[in-house]
Protein backbone atom coordinates (compact mmCIF):
# COMPACT_ATOMS: atom_id res chain seq x y z
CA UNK A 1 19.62 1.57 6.64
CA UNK A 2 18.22 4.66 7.73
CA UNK A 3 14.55 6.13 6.44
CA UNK A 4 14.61 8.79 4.07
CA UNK A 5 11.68 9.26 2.45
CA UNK A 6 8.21 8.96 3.55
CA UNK A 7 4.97 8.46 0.75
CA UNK A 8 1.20 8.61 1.30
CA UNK A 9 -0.80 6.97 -0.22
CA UNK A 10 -4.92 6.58 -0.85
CA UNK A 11 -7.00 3.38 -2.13
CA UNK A 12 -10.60 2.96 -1.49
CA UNK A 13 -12.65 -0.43 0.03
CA UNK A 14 -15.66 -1.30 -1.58
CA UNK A 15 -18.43 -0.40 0.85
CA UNK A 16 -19.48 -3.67 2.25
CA UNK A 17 -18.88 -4.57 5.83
CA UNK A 18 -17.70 -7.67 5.39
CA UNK A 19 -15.39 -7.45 2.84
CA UNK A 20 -13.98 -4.58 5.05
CA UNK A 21 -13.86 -7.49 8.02
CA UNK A 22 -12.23 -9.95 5.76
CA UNK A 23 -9.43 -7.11 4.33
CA UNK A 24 -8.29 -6.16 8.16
CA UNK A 25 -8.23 -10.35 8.84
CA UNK A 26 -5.61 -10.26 6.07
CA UNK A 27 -3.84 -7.99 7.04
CA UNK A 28 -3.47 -8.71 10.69
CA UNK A 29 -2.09 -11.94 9.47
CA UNK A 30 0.15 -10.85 5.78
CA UNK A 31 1.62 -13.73 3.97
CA UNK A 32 5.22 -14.01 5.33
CA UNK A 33 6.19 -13.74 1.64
CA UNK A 34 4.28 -10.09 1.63
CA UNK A 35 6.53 -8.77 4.41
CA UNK A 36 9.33 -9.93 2.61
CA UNK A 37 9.50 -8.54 -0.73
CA UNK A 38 8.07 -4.97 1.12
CA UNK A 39 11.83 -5.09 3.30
CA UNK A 40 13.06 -6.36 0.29
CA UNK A 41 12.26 -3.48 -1.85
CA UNK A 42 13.90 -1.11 0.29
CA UNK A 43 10.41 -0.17 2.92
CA UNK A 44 11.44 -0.22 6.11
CA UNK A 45 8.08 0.81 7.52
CA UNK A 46 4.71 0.62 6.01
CA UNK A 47 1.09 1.32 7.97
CA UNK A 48 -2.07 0.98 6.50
CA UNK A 49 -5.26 3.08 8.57
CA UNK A 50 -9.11 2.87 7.48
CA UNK A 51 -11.70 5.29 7.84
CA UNK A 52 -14.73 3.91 6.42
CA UNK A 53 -13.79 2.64 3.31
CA UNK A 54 -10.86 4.50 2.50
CA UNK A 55 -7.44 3.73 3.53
CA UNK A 56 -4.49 5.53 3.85
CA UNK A 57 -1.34 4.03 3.56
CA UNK A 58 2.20 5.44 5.26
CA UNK A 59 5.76 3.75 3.83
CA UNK A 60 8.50 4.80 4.88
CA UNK A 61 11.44 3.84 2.53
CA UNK A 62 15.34 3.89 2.56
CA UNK A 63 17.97 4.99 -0.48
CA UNK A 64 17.41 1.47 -2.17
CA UNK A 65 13.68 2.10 -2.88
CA UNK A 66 12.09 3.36 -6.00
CA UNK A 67 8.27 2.51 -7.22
CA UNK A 68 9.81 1.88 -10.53
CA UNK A 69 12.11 -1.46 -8.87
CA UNK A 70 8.76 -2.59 -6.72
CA UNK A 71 6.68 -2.68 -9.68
CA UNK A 72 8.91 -5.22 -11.39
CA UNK A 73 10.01 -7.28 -8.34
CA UNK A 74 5.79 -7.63 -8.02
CA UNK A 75 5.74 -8.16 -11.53
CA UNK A 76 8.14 -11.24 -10.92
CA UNK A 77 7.04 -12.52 -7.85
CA UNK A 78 4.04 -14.59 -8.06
CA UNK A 79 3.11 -14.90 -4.54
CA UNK A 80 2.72 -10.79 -4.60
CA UNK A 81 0.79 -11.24 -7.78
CA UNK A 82 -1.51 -13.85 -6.13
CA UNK A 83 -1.75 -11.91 -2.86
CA UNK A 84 -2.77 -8.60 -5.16
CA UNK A 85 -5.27 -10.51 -7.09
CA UNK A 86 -7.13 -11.25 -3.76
CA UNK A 87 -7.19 -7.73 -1.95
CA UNK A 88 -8.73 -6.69 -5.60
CA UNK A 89 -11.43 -8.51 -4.27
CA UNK A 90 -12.04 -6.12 -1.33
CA UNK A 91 -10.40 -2.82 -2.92
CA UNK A 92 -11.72 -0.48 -5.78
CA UNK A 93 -10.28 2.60 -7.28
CA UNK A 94 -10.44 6.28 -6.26
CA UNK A 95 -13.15 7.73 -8.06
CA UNK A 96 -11.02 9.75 -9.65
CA UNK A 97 -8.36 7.46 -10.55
CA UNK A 98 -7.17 6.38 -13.90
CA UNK A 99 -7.67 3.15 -15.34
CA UNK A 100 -5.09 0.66 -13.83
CA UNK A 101 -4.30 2.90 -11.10
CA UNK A 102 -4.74 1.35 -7.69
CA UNK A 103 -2.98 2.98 -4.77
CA UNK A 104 -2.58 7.33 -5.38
CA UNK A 105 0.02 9.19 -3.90
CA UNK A 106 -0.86 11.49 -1.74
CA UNK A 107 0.45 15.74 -1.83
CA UNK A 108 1.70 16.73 1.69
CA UNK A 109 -0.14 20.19 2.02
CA UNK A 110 1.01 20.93 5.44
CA UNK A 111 3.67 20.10 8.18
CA UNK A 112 3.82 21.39 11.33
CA UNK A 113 8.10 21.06 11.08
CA UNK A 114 8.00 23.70 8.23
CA UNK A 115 8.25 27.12 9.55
């Protein structure tokens, strides 16, 4: 399936060096049952970068995807649920996030493709 949407996302680390340590361990080794329900929810690519203690995720998603469908396949899948819990452990919210919000999306202001 081809890409046809990309998303941005922000989430914030809490500021301690070695939860920041632990965080990239896990994810230079995600749960096989991770990757799965990400393909399975229609991503086809997903990066995560740091700078500090902020992170900026990139997905990029086919026709199949919608937040709305990933939220309840996570919702359903325990292993997700479990492997959430844990990077709680190392994330926090934007300080300007609402309560219960985790990952923000991101506003494209520029692109060097628009003319």
């Amino acid at each position: 399936m081809a890409v046809i949407k990309r998303y941005c996302l922000a989430c914030d680390l809490k500021s301690d060096p070695q939860l920041i340590q632990e965080y990239e361990a896990h994810h230079r080794a995600v749960w096989p049952e991770i990757k799965k329900s990400i393909l399975s929810a229609g991503i086809e690519n997903m990066e995560i970068y740091r700078v500090s203690n902020r992170l900026f995720m990139i997905m990029e998603v086919n026709e199949t995807f919608s937040f709305e469908k990933k939220a309840a396949m996570d919702e359903a899948n325990p292993k997700v649920q479990e492997w959430e819990n844990l990077m709680w452990k190392y994330q926090q919210k934007l300080p300007f996030a609402k309560e219960g919000e985790k990952w923000l999306m991101m506003e494209k202001i520029f692109s060097l493709g628009d003319h």
